[in-house]
Protein backbone atom coordinates (compact mmCIF):
# COMPACT_ATOMS: atom_id res chain seq x y z
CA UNK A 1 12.97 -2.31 33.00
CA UNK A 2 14.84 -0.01 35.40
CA UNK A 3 12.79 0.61 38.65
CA UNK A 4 13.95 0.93 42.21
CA UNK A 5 14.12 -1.35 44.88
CA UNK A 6 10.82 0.06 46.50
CA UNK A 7 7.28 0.61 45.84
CA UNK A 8 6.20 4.07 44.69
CA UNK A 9 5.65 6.90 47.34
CA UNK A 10 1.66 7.78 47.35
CA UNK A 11 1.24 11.07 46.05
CA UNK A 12 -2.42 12.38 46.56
CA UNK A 13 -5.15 10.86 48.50
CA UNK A 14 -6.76 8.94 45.69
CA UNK A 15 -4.08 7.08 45.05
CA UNK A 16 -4.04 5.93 48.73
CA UNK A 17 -7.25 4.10 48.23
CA UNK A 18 -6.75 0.12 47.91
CA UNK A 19 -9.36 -1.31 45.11
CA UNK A 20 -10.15 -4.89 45.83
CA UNK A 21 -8.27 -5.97 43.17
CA UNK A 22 -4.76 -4.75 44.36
CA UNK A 23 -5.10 -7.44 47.19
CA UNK A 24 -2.51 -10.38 46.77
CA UNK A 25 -4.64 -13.77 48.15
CA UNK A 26 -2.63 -16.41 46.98
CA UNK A 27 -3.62 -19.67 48.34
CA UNK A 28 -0.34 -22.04 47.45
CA UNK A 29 -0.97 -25.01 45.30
CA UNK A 30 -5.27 -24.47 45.32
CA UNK A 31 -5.06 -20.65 43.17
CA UNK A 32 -2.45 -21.31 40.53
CA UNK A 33 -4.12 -21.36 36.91
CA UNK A 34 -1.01 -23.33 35.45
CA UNK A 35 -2.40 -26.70 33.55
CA UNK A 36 -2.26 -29.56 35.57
CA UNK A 37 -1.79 -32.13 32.63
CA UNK A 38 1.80 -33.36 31.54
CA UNK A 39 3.43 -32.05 28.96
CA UNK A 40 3.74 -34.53 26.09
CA UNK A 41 6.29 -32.86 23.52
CA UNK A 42 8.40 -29.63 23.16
CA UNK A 43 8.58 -27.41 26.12
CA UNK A 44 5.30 -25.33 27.60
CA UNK A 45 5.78 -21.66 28.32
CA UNK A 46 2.78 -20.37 30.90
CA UNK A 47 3.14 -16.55 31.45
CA UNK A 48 2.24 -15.94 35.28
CA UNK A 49 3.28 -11.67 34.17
CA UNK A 50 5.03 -9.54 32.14
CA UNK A 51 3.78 -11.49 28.77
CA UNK A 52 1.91 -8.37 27.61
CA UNK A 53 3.43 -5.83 29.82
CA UNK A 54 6.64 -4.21 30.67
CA UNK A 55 7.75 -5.90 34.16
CA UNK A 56 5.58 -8.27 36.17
CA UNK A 57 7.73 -10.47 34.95
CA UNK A 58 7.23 -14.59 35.79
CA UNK A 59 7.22 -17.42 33.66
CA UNK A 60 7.39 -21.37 34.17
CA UNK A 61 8.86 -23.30 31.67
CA UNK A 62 8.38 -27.04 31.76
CA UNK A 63 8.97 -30.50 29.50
CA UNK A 64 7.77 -34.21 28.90
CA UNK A 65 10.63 -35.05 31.50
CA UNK A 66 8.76 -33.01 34.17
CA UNK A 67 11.45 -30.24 34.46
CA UNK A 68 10.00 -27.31 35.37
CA UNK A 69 11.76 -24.22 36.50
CA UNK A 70 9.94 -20.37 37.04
CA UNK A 71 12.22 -17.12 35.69
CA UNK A 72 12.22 -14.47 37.73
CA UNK A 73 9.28 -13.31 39.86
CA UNK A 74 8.69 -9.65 39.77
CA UNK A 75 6.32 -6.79 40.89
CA UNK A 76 5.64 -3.71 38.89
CA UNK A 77 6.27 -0.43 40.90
CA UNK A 78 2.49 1.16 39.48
CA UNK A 79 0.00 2.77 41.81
CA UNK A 80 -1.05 0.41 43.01
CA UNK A 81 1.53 -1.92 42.27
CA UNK A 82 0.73 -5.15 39.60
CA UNK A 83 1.80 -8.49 40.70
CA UNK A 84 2.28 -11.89 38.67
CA UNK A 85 -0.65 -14.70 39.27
CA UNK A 86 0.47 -17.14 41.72
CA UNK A 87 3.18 -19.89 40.97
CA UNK A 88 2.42 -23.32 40.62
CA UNK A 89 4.94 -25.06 43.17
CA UNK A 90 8.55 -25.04 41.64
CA UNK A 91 11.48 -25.99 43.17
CA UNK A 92 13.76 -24.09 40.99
CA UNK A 93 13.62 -20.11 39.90
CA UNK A 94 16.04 -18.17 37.61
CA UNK A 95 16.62 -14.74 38.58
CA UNK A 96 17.85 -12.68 35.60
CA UNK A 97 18.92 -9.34 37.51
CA UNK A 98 17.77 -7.59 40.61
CA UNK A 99 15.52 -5.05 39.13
CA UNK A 100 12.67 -5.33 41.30
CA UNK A 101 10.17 -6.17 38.33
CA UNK A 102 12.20 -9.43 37.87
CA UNK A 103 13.35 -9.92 41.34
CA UNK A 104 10.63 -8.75 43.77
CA UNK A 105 7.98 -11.61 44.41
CA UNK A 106 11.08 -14.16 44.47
CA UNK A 107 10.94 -14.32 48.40
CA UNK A 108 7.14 -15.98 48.45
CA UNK A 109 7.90 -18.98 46.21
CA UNK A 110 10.81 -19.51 48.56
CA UNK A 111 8.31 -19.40 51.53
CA UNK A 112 6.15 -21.49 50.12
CA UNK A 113 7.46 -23.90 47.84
CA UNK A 114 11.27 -24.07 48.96
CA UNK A 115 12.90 -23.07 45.72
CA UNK A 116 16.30 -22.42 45.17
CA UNK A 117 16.98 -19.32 43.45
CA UNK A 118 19.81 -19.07 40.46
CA UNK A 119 21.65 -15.90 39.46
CA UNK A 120 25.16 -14.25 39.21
CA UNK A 121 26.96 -13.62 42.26
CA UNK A 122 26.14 -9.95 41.98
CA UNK A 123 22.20 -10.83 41.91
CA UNK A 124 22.73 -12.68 45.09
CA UNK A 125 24.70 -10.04 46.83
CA UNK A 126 22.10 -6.85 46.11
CA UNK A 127 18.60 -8.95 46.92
CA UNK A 128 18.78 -8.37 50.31
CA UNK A 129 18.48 -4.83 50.35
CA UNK A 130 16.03 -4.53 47.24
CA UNK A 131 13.75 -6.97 48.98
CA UNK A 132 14.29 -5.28 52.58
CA UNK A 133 13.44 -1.81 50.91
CA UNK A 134 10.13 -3.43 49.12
CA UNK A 135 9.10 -4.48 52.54
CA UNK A 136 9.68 -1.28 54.47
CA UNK A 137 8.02 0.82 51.75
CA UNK A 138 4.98 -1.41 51.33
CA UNK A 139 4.49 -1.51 55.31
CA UNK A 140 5.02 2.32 55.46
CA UNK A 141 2.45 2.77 51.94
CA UNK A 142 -0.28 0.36 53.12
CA UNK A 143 0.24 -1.44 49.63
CA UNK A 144 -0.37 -5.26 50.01
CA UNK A 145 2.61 -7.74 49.74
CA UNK A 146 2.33 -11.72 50.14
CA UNK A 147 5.12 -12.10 51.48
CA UNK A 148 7.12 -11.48 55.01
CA UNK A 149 10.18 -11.03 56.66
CA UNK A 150 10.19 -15.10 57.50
CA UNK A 151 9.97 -15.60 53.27
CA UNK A 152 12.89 -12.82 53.26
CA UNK A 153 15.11 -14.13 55.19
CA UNK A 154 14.76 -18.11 53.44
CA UNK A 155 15.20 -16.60 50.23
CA UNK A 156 18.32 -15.37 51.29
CA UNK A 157 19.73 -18.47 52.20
CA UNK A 158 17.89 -20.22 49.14
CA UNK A 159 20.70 -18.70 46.57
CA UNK A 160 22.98 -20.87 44.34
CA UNK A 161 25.20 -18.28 42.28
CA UNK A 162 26.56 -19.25 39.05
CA UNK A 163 29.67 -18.09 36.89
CA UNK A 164 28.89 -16.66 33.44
CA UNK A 165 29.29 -19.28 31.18
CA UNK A 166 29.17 -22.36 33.83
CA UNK A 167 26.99 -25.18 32.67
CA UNK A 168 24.60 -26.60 35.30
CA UNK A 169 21.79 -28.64 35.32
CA UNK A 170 18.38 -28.51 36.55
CA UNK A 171 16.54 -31.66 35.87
CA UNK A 172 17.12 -33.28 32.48
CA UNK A 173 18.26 -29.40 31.22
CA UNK A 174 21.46 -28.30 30.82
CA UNK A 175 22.09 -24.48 31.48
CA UNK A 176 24.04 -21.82 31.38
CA UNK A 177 24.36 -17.87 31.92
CA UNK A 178 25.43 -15.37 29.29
CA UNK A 179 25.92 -11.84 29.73
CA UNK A 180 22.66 -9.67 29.04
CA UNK A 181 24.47 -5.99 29.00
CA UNK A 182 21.53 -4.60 30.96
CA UNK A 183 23.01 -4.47 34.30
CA UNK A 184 26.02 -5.39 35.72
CA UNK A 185 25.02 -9.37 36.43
CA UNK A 186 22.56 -9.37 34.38
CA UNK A 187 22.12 -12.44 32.47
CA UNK A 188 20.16 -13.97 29.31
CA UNK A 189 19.69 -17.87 29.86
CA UNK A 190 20.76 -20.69 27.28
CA UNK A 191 18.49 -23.88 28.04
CA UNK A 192 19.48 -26.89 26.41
CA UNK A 193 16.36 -29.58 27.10
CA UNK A 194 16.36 -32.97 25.25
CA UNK A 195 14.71 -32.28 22.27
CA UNK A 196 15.34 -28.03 21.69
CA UNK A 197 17.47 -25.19 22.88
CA UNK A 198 15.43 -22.22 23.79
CA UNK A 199 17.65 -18.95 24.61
CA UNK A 200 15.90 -16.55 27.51
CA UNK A 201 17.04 -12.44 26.67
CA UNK A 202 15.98 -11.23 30.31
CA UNK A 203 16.33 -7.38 30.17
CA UNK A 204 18.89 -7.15 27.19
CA UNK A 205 21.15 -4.71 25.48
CA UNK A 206 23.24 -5.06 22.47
CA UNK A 207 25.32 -1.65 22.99
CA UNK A 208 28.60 -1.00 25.35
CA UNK A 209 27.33 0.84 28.29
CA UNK A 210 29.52 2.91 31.27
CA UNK A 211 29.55 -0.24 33.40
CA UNK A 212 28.92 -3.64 31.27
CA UNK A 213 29.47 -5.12 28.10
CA UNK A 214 27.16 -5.66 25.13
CA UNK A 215 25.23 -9.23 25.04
CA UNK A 216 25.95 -11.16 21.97
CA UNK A 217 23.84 -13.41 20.15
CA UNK A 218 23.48 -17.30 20.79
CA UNK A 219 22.48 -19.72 18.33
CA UNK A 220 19.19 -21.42 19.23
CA UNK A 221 15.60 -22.88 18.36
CA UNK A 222 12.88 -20.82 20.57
CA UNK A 223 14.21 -17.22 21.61
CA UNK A 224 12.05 -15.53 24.38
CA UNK A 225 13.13 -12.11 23.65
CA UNK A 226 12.52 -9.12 25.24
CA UNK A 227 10.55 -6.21 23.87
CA UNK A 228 10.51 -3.12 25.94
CA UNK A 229 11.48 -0.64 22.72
CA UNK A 230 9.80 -2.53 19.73
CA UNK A 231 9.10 0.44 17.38
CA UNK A 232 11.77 2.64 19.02
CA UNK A 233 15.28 4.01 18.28
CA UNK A 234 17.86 5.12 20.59
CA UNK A 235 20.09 8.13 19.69
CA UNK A 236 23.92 7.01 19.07
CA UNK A 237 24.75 6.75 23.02
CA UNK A 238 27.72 9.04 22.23
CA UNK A 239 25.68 11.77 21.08
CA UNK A 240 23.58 11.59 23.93
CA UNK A 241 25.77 11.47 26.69
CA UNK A 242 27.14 14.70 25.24
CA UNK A 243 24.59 16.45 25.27
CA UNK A 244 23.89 15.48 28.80
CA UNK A 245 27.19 16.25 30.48
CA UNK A 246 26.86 20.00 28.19
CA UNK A 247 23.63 20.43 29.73
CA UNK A 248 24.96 19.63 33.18
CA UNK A 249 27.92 22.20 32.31
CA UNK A 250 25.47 24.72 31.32
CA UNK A 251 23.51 24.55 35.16
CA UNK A 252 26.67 24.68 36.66
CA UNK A 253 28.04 27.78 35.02
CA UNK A 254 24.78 29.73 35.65
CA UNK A 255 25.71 29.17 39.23
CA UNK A 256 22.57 26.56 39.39
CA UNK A 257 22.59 23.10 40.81
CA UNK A 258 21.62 19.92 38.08
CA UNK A 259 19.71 17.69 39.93
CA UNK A 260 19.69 14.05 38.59
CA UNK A 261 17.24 11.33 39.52
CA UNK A 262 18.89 7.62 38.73
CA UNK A 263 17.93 4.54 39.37
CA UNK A 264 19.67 2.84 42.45
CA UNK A 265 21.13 -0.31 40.35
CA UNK A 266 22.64 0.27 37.17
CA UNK A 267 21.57 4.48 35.61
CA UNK A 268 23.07 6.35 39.09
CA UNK A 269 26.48 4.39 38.57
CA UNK A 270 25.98 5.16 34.69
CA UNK A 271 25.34 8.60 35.34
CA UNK A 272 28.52 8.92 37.80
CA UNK A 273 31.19 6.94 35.63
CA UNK A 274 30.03 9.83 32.46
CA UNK A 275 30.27 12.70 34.94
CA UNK A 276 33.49 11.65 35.97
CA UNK A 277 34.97 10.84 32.59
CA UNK A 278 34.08 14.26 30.56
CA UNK A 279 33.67 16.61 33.40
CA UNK A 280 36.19 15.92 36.36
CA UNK A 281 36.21 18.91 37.57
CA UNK A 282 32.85 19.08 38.53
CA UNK A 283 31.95 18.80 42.43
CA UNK A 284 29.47 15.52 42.39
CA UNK A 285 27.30 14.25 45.30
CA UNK A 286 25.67 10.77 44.97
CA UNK A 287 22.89 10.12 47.43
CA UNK A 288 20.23 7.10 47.69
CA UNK A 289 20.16 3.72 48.20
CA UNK A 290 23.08 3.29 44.92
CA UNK A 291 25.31 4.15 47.61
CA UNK A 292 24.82 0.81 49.31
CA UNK A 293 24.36 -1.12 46.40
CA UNK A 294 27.33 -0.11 44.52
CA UNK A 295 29.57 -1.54 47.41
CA UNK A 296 28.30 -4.73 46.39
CA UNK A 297 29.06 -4.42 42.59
CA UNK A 298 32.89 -3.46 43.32
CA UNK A 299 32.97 -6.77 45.40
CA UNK A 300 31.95 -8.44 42.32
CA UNK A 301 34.40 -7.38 39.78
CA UNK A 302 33.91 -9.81 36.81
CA UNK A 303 30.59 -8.53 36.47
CA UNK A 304 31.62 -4.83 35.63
CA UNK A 305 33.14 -3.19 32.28
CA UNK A 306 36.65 -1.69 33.22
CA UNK A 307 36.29 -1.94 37.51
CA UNK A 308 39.85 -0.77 37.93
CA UNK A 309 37.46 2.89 36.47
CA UNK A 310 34.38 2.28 38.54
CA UNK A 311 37.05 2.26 41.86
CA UNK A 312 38.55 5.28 40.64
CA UNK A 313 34.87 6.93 40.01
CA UNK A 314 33.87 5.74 43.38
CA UNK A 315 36.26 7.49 45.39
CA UNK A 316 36.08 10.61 42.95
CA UNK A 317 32.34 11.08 43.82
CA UNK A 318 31.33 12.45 47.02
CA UNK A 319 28.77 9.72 49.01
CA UNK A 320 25.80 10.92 50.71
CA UNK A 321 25.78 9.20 54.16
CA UNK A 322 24.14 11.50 56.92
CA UNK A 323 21.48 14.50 57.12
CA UNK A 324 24.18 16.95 57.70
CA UNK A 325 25.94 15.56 54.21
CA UNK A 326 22.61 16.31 52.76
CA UNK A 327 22.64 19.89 53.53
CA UNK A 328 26.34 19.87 52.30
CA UNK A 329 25.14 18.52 49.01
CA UNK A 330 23.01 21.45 48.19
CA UNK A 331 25.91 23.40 47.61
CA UNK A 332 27.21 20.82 45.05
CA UNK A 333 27.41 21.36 41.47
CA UNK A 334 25.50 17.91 40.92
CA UNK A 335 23.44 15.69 42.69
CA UNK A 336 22.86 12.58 41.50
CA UNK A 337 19.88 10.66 43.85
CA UNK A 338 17.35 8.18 43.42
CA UNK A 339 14.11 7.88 43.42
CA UNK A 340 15.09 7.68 39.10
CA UNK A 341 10.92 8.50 38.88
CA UNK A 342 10.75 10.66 41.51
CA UNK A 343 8.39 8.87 43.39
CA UNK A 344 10.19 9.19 46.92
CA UNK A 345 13.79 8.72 48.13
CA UNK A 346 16.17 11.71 48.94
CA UNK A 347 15.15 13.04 45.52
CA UNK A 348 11.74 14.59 46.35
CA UNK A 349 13.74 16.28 49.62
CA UNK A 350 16.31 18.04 47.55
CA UNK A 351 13.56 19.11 44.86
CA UNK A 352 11.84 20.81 47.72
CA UNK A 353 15.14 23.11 48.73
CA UNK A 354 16.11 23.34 45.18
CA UNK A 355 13.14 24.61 43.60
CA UNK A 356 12.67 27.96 44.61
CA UNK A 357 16.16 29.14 42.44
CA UNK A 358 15.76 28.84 38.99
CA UNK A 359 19.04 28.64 38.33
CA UNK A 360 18.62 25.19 39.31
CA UNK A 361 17.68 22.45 36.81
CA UNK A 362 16.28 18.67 36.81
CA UNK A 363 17.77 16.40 34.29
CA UNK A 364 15.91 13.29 34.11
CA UNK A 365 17.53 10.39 32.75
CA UNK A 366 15.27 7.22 32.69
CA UNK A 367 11.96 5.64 31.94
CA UNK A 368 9.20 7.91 33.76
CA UNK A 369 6.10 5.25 34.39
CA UNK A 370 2.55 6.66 34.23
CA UNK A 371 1.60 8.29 37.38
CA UNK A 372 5.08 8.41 38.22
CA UNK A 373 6.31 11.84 40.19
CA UNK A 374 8.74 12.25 37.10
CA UNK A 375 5.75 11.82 34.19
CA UNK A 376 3.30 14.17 36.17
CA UNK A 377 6.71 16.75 36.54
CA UNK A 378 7.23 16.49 32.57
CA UNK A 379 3.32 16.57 31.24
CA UNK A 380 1.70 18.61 34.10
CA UNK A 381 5.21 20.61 36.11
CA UNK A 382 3.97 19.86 39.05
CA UNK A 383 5.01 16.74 41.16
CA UNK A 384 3.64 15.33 44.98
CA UNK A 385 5.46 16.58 47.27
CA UNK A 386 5.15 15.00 50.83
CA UNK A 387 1.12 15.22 50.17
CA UNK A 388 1.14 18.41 48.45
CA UNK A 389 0.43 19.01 44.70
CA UNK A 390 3.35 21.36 44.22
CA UNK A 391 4.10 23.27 41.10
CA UNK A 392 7.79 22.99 39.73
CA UNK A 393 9.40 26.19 37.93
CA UNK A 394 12.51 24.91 37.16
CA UNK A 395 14.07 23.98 33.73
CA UNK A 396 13.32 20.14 33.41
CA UNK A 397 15.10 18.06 30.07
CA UNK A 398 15.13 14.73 29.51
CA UNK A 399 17.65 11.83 28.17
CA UNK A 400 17.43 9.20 26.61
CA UNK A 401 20.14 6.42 28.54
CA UNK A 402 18.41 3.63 28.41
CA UNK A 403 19.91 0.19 28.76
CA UNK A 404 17.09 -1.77 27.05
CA UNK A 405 18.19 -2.49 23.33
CA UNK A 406 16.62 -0.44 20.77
CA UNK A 407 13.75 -1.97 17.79
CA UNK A 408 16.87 -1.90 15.44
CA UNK A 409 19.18 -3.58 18.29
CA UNK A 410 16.90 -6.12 18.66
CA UNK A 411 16.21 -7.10 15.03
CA UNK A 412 19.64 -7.83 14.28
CA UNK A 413 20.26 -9.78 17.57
CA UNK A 414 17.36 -11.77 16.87
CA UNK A 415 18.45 -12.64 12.99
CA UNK A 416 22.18 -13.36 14.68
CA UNK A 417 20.39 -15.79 16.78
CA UNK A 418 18.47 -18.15 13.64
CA UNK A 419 16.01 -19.10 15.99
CA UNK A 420 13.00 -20.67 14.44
CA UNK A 421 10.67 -19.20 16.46
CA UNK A 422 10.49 -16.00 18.36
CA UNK A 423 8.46 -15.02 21.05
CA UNK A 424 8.19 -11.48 22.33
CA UNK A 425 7.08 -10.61 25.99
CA UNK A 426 8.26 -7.43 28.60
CA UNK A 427 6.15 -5.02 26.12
CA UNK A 428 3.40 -3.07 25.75
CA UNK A 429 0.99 -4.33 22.75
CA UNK A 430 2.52 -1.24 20.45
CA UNK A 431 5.49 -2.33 21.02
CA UNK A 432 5.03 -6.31 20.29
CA UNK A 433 3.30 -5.62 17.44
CA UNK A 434 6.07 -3.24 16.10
CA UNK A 435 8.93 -5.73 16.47
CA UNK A 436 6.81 -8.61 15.38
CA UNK A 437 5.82 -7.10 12.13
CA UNK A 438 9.64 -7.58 11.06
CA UNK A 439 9.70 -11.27 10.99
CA UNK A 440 7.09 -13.37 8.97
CA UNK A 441 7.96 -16.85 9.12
CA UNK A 442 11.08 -17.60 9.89
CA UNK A 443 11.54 -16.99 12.63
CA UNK A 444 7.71 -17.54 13.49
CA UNK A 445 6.89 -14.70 15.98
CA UNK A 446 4.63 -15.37 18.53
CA UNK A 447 3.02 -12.90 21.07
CA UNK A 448 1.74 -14.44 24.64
CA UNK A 449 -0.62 -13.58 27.01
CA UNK A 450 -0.73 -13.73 30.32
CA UNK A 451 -2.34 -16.83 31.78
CA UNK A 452 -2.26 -18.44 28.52
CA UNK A 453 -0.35 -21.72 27.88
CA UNK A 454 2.03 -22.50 24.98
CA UNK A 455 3.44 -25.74 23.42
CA UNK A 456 6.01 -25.23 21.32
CA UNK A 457 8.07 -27.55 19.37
CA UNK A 458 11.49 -27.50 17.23
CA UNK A 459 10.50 -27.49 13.58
């Protein structure tokens, strides 16, 4: 799932009320629910998030051998935000990409288990300021978050990076990365144990994007696949970028500004690399915390589609850096910022300049989360705006860019893959149900729960 690198930005004053629930009171190594009995055959797959849901994401995956590793270890961005049960102690994690639904609770089972984290190179070089913006926003929202800047700054020296394709071992397993096509670094996990191969999709997509390449299938037993758009098509990626860049054409020529939320890591450099590839000419501001991260992704090279392009796109686009750029940037044709929900960020303070002309326009270009600034903008036109319910006049259209692979997409990656068994997680139950109703028994699908435990063998 695409979500920034902080916490959503309180909107009304119900929202700022803390349920006993939302607290986080972990207790490490006395509060995990993960069995405590070996494993005698196959591999066990315990769900601490994201089974039944879309981010959340954690899972521990463990053997007869006593290899045990956790992949990834997220929080969702909700009001309040949902976090993943508590770890059992682990000494190894898999990080699949640095969206902060898969990346965000990674610093507490550093802190208190001393794992070492494994991901790309580009993974490793963005945590630091996704996890440093988590922190700030939680401490600035109230929201609770288990761990501190002590369990930051381990984490950050816990990283071993590996190259896409590298074998390495953890245990008795051997493993190795393969691109995902989500994000650039994003990476789907091949886990070779002694008696199965189970493949891992992370956040996956099939199709070229602006900045990566298409994941392609890998032959395997188990395949723990992702299932964000079960029941869902895209439109051809073509079309749709088309008719976003004549949209954006249409704003400008009215003599109105098109304001585009993106997501910091992976839809704002999208957005830029289409803008500057069918409509040079147009005057483009980027603004947001993209502007930091994308630094990091042109000092990882192997990891993008065409970087020679991104280079070219990066010094064709003019970067936000200061409050008197910001005031520049309202006389741009395009601004492309984050918060990609509107739910903070420089976003919400150019809606509040822009919104009085309705010339100008909002083009909104990714998921939009219930309770989300962007959902309440697109089913009630109104959005919070520092406090303030605040109705929005302007034109507001939506595209559809994602980089999660469509139902489609991921029915014929799974059949390329001749897994035996399939098991769908990182969906909601509409969407499970959806993509599981096109498989019967071979491949077996299988839908988990959180909490619950599963012993799976190869046929």
């Amino acid at each position: 799932m695409e979500v920034e690198g902080f916490l959503p930005r309180m909107g009304s004053s119900d929202e700022g009320v803390l349920s006993p629930t939302t607290m986080v009171l972990y207790t490490p190594g006395r509060t995990s629910g993960y069995p405590e009995e070996e494993v005698k055959e196959g591999i066990r797959i315990h769900f601490l998030g994201g089974a039944e849901e879309v981010g959340n994401v954690g899972c521990i995956l463990e053997d007869k051998t006593g290899t045990r590793i956790l992949i990834d270890y997220g929080l969702a961005p909700t009001k309040p935000p949902r976090y993943p049960k508590e770890s059992p102690p682990v000494d190894h994690v898999i990080i699949t990409h640095s969206h902060i639904d898969h990346i965000g609770m990674a610093p507490w089972v550093v802190g208190n288990h001393g794992a070492t984290l494994h991901g790309t190179t580009l993974t490793e070089a963005v945590s630091e300021i996704m996890w440093r913006d988590t922190y700030k926003v939680s401490s600035i929202e109230g929201y609770p978050l288990p761990w501190d800047m002590r369990d930051l700054d381990a984490a950050l020296d816990a990283w071993q990076s590996h190259d896409i394709g590298e074998w390495f071992e953890i245990g008795a397993w051997k493993l190795r990365f393969h691109r995902a096509g989500h994000i650039p670094g994003a990476i789907m996990i091949e886990i070779q144990t002694p008696e199965l191969t189970l493949l891992w999709s992370g956040d996956l997509d099939t199709r070229e994007g602006p900045n990566v390449v298409g994941a392609q299938p890998v032959k395997c037993d188990i395949l723990c696949m992702e299932s964000t758009y079960g029941g869902k098509e895209h439109p051809p990626r073509a079309e749709e970028e088309t008719r976003f860049v004549e949209r954006v054409k249409e704003v400008v020529s009215r003599g109105g500004v098109a304001l585009i939320p993106a997501f910091a890591s992976g839809r704002g450099q999208d957005i830029l690399r289409i803008l500057h590839k069918e409509a040079p000419h147009l005057n483009v501001h980027y603004d947001g915390m993209g502007t930091r991260l994308t630094k990091y992704w042109l000092n990882n090279p192997e990891h993008i589609r065409n970087p020679e392009e991104l280079e070219k796109v990066w010094r064709w686009a003019r970067k936000v850096r200061s409050k008197s750029d910001r005031k520049k940037a309202l006389d741009a044709d395009v601004i492309v910022t984050t918060s990609g929900m509107l739910d903070g960020g420089p976003a919400i303070w150019y809606l509040n300049r822009l919104r009085h002309d309705l010339s100008n326009a909002i083009l909104l270009t990714g998921y939009q989360a219930e309770k989300s600034g962007g959902r309440q903008l697109l089913d009630k036109g109104k959005i919070p705006i520092y406090g303030n319910i605040t109705p929005i006049d302007l034109d507001i259209n939506q595209f559809q860019l994602s980089n999660h692979a469509s139902h489609s997409d991921m029915t014929n990656f799974i059949q390329a893959c001749e897994p035996n068994q399939v098991l769908f997680f990182h969906g909601d139950e509409e969407a499970r149900k959806a993509i599981s109703s096109e498989f019967r028994q071979k491949p077996k699908p299988i839908l988990p729960l959180n909490g619950n435990t599963l012993n799976l063998t190869k046929p």
